[in-house]
Protein backbone atom coordinates (compact mmCIF):
# COMPACT_ATOMS: atom_id res chain seq x y z
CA UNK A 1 140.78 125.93 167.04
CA UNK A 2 139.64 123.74 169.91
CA UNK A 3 135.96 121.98 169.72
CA UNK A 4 134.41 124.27 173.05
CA UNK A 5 131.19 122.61 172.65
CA UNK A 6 130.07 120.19 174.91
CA UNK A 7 126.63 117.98 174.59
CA UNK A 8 124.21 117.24 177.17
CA UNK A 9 124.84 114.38 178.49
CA UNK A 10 127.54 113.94 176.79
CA UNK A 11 131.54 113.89 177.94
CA UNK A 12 133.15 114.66 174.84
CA UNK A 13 133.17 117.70 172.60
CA UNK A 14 131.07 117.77 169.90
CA UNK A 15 133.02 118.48 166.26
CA UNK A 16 130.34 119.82 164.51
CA UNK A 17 131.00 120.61 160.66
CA UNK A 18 130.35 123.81 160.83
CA UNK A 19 129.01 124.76 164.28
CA UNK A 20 132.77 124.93 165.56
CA UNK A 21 134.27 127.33 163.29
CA UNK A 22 131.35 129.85 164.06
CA UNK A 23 131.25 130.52 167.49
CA UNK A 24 128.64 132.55 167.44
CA UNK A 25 126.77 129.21 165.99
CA UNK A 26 127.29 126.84 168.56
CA UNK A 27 124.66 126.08 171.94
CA UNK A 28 124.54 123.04 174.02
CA UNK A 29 122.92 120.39 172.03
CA UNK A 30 120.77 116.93 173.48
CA UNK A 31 122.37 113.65 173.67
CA UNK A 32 119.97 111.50 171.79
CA UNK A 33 119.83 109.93 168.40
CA UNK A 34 117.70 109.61 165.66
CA UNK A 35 115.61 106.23 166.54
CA UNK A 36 113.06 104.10 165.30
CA UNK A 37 112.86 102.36 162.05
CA UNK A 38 111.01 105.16 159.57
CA UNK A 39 111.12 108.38 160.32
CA UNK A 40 107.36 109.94 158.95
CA UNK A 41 107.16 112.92 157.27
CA UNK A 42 106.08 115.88 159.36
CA UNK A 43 102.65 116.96 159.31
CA UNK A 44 101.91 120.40 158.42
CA UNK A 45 100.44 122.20 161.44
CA UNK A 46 97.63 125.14 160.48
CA UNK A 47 99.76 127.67 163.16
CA UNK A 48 103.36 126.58 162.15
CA UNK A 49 105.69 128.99 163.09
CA UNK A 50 108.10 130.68 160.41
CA UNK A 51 110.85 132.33 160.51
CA UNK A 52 110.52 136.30 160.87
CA UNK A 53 111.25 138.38 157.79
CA UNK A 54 113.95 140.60 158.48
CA UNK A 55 115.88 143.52 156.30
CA UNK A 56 118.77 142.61 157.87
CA UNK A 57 118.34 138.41 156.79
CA UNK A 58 121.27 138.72 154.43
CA UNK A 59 123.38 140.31 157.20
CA UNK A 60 122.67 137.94 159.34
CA UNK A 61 124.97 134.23 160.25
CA UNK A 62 124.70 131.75 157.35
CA UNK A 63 126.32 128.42 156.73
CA UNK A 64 125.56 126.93 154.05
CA UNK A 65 125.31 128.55 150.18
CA UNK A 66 124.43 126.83 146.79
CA UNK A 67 123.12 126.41 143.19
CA UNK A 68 119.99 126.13 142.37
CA UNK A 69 120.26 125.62 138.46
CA UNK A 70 121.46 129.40 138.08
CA UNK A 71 119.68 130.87 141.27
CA UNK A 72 121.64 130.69 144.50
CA UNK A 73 120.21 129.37 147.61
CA UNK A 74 121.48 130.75 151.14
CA UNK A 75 120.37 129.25 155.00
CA UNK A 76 121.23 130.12 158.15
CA UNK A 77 120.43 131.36 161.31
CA UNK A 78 116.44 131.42 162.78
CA UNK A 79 115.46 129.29 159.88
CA UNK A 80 116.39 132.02 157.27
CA UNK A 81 116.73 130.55 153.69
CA UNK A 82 117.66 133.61 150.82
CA UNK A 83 117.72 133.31 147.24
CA UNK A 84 119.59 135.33 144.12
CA UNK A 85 119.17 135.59 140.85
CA UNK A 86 121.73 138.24 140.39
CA UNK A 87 124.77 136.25 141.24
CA UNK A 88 124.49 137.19 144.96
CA UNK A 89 124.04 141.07 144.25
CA UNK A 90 120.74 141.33 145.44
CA UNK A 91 119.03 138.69 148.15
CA UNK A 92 115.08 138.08 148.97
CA UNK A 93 114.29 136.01 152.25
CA UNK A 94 112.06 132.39 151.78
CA UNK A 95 108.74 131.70 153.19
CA UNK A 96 110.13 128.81 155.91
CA UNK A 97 108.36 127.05 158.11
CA UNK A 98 110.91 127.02 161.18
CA UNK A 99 112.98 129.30 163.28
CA UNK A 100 115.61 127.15 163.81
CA UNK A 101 119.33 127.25 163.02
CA UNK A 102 119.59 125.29 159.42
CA UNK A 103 123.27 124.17 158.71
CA UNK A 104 123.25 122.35 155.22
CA UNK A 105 121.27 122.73 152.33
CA UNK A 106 121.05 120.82 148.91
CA UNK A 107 119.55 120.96 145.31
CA UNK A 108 119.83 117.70 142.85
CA UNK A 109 118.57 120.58 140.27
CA UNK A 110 117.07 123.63 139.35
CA UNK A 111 113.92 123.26 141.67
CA UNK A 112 114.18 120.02 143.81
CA UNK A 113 115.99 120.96 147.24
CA UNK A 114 116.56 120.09 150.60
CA UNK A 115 117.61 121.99 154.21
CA UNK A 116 118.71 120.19 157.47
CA UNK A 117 119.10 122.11 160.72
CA UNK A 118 118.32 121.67 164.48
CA UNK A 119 115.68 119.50 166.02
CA UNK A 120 116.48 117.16 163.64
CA UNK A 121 114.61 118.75 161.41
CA UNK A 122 114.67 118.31 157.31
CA UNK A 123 112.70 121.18 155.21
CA UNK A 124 111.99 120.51 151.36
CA UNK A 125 111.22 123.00 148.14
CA UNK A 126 110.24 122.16 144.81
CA UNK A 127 110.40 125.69 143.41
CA UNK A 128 113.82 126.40 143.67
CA UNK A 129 114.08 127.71 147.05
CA UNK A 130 110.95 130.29 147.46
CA UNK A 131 108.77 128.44 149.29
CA UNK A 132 109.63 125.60 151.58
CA UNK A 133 107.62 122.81 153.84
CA UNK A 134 108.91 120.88 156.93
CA UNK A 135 109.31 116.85 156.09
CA UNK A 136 110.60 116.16 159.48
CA UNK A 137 111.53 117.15 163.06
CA UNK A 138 111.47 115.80 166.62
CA UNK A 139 111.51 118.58 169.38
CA UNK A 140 112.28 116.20 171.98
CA UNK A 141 115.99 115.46 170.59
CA UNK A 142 117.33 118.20 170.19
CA UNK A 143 120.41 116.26 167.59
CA UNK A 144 121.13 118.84 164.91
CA UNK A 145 121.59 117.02 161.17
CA UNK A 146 124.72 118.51 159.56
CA UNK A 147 124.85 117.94 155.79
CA UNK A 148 122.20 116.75 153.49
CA UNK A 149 122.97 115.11 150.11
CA UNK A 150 120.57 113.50 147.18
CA UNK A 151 121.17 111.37 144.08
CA UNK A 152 117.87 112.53 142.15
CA UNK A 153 114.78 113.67 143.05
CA UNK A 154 114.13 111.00 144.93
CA UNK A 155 116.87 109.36 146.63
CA UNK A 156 119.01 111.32 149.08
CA UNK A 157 120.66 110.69 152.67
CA UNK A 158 120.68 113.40 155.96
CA UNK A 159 123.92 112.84 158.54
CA UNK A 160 124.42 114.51 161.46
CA UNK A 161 124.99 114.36 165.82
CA UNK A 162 125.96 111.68 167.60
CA UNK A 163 126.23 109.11 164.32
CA UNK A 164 122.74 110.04 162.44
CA UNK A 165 122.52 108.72 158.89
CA UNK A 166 119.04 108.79 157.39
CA UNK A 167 117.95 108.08 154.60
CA UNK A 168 114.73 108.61 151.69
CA UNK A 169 113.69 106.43 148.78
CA UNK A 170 110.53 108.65 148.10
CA UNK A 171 111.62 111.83 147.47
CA UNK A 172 111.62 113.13 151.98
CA UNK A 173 107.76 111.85 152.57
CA UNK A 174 109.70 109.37 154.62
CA UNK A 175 112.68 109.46 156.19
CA UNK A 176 114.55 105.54 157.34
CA UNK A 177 117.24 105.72 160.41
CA UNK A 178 119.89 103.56 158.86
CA UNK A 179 122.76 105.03 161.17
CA UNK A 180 123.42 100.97 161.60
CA UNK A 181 124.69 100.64 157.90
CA UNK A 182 127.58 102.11 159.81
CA UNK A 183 130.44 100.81 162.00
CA UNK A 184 130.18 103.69 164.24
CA UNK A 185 130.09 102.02 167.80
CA UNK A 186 131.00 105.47 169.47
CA UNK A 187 128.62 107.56 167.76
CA UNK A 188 130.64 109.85 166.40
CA UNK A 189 129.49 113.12 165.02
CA UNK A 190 129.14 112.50 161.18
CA UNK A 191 130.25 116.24 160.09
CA UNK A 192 129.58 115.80 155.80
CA UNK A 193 128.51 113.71 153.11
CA UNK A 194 129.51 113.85 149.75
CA UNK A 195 129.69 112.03 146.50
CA UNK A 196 132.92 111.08 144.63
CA UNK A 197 133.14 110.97 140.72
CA UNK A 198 133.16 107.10 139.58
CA UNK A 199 133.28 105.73 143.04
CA UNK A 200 130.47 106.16 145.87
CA UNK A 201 129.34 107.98 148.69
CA UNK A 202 132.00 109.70 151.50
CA UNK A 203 131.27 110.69 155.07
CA UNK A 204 133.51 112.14 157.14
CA UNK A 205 133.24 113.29 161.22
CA UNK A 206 134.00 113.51 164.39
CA UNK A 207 137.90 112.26 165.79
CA UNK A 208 139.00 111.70 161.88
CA UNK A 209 136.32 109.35 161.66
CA UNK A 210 135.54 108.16 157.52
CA UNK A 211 133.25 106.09 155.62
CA UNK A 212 132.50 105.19 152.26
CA UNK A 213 130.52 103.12 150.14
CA UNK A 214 130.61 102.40 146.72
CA UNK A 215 127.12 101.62 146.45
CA UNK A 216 125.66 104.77 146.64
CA UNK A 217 124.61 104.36 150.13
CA UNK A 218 123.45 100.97 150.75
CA UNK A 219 126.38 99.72 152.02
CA UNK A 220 129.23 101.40 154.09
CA UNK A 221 132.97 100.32 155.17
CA UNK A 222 135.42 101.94 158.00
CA UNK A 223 138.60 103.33 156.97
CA UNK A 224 141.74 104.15 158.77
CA UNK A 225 142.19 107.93 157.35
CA UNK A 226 144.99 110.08 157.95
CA UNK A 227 144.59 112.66 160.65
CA UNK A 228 142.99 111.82 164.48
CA UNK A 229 141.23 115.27 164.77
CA UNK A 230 137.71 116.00 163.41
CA UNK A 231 137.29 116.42 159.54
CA UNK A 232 134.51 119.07 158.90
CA UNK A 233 134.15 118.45 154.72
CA UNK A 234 134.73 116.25 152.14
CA UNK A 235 134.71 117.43 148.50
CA UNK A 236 135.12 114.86 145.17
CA UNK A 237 137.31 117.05 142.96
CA UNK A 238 137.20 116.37 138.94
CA UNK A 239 138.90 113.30 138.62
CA UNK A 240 137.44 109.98 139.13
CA UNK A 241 138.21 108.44 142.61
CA UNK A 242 139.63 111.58 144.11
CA UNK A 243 138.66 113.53 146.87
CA UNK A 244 139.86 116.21 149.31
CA UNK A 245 138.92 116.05 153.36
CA UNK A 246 139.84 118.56 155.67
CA UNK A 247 139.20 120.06 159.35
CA UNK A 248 140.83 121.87 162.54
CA UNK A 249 144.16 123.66 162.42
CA UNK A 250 144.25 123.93 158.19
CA UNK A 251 144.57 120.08 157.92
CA UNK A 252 143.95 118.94 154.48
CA UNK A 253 144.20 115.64 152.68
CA UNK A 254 143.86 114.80 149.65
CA UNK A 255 142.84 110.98 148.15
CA UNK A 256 143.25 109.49 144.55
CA UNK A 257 141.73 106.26 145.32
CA UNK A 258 138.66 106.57 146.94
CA UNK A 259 140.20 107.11 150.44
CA UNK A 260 142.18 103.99 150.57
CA UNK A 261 145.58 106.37 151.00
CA UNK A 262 146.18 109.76 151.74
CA UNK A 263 148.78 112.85 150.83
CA UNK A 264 148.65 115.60 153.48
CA UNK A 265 148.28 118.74 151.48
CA UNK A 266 150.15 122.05 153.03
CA UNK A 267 148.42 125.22 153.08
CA UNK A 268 151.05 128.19 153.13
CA UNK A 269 149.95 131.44 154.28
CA UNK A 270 151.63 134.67 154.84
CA UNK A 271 153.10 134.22 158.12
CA UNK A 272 153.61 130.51 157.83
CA UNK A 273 151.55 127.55 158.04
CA UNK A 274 147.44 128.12 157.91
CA UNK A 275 146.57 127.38 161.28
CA UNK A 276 142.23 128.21 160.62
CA UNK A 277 140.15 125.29 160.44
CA UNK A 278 138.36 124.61 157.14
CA UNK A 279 134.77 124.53 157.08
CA UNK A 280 133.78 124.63 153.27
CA UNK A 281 134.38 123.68 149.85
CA UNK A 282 133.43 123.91 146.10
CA UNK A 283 134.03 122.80 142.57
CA UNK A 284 133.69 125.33 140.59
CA UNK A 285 132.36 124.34 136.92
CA UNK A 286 136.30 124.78 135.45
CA UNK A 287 137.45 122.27 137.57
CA UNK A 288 139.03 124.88 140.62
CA UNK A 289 138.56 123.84 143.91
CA UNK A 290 137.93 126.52 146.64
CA UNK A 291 137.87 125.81 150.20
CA UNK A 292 136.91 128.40 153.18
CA UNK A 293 137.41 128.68 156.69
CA UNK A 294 138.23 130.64 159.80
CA UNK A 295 140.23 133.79 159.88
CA UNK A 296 138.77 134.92 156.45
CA UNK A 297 141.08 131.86 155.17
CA UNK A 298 139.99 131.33 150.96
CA UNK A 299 142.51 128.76 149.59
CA UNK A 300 142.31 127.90 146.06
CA UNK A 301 143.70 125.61 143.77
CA UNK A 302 143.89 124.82 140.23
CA UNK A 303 145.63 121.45 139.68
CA UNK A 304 142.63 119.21 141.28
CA UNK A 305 143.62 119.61 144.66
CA UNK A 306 147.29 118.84 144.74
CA UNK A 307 148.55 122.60 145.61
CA UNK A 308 147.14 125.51 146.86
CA UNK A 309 147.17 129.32 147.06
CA UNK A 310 146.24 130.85 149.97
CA UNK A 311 144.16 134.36 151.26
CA UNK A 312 143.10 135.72 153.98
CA UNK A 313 140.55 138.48 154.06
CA UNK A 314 141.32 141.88 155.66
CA UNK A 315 138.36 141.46 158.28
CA UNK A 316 139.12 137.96 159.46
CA UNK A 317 135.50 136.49 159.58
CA UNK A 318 135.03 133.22 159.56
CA UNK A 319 133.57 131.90 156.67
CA UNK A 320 131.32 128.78 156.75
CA UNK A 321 130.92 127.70 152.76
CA UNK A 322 131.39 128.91 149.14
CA UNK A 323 130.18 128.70 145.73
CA UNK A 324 130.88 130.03 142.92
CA UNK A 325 128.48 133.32 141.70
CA UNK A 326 128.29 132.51 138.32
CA UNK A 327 130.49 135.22 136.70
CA UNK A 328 134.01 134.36 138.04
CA UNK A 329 133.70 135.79 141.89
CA UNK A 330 132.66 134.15 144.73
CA UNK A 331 129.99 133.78 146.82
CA UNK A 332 130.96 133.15 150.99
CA UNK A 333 128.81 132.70 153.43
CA UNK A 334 129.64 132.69 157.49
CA UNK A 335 129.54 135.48 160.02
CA UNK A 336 128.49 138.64 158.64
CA UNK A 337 125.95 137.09 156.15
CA UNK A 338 126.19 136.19 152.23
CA UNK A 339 129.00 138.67 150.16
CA UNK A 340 129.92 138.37 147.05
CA UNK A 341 133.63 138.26 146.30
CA UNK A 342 136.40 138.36 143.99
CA UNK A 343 137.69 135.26 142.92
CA UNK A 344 140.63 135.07 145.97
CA UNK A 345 137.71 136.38 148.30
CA UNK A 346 138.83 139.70 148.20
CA UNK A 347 135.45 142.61 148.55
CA UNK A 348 134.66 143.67 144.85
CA UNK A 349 136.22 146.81 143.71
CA UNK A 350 139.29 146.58 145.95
């Protein structure tokens, strides 16, 4: 799939992690960057706006879907966030403060979460996903963050447009721009962050574009990787040092030394080669890896990412991220809402 989104401003497409495989997703999106040294946390406003409650929420586009301890934690479209506590049977809408499109959300444990979205915003919940405040936004930039990721409680970083890396020390009360830890002279859209057993941090973007750091953060170096298009995920399988990275057209590598080489992993489906971009990934708790994408693509694979099987659902959505439900399905999220799945993706009871 081609990256049709172009930013203001800007003459180059923008390869945003998940905004490209959901067309319905993507709008024209402001050419400025995160700036200034600390980012302070937003102040609560006595007429803030939240996002309307809707029947339809769960019907509605989501991209991102997670664990909170056993509770599962949607968000989406207009600022929706769901929850389940019946392994994605049943779904009740957040309180949010925003009605903006959230693409990434994160919990370090059972209560202790955090959601990124447009306008640069960053929204925070200490109760497991019911209730939620704003930390941060600016209005003025429109630069969406993409992916969200946090050590503990306390320390976690935010990447997103046009090379954004921020970062907290105190839990979101303030955010730090520290998109110059980076060699990323171009600005390139930094897609996902994600953390790899034994070894560091990994974030990969726009044009192939990869960076790690094996201090957790504080420090980051350029590679070379494998593949000149834009990478939409990252995922640290099992196994120390390795990770998976993968992006437009079904292109999927995988790493065993902390991205210093690369295998190209094929994807075989029906009719030949899988030819959907991927757009999101799990571990599930036995190890399995499970990555998602366009064309109802669900490709799964036991041996820590070294082969894969490969489905495609009947109705062809495309499907922004899974997780695993709890009981052996799956849980997808993309057009169409939040469904929960057999474990190759397939509707329950068929």
């Amino acid at each position: 799939m081609s990256e049709p989104v172009m930013g203001v401003g800007s003459c180059r497409p923008l390869a945003l992690r998940r905004f490209a495989l959901l067309a319905t997703a993507l709008s024209l999106l402001g050419s400025a960057v995160l700036s200034g040294p600390v980012l302070a946390a937003a102040t609560p406003a006595a007429d803030a706006v939240y996002s309307i409650e809707s029947d339809k929420s769960a019907k509605g586009l989501m991209l991102d879907v997670v664990h909170a301890g056993k509770r599962l934690v949607a968000v989406g479209d207009r600022g929706h966030i769901l929850y389940s506590d019946d392994q994605g049977q049943t779904w009740t809408q957040a309180k949010v403060p925003t009605r903006q499109l959230l693409t990434a959300v994160f919990f370090v444990d059972d209560k202790h979460g955090w959601a990124v979205g447009h306008d640069a915003q960053i929204l925070a919940s200490e109760d497991g996903g019911i209730n939620w405040t704003k930390q941060y936004e600016d209005l003025k930039r429109e630069a969406p963050l993409l992916d969200v990721w946090f050590k503990d409680a306390s320390n976690g970083f935010a990447v997103g447009a046009y090379g954004a890396l921020v970062e907290t020390t105190d839990g979101g009360k303030h955010w730090e721009d520290v998109s110059d830890r980076l060699d990323n002279e171009d600005q390139y859209h930094l897609n996902a962050i994600a953390s790899v057993k034994d070894s560091g941090l990994f974030i990969v973007g726009e044009q192939g574009s990869m960076f790690r750091s094996a201090d957790w953060g504080q420090t980051w170096e350029r590679l070379q990787g494998p593949y000149e298009g834009s990478l939409f995920g990252v995922i640290g399988t099992a196994q120390p040092a390795t990770l998976l990275a993968y992006g437009l057209r079904g292109n999927l590598f995988r790493s065993t030394d902390f991205g210093s080489t690369w295998e190209p992993v094929e994807l075989k489906a029906a009719r030949g080669d899988l030819e959907f971009g991927l757009s999101g990934a799990t571990l599930l708790d036995d190890g399995s890896i499970v990555i998602v994408g366009n064309g109802g693509s669900v490709v799964r694979s036991s041996d820590d990412g070294q082969t894969f099987s490969v489905a495609n659902r009947s109705d062809r959505i495309s499907i922004s991220a899974v997780t695993g439900a709890g009981n052996g399905n799956l849980i997808l999220v993309g057009q169409g809402g939040v469904r929960a799945t057999s474990p190759t993706g397939t509707e329950l009871g068929k």
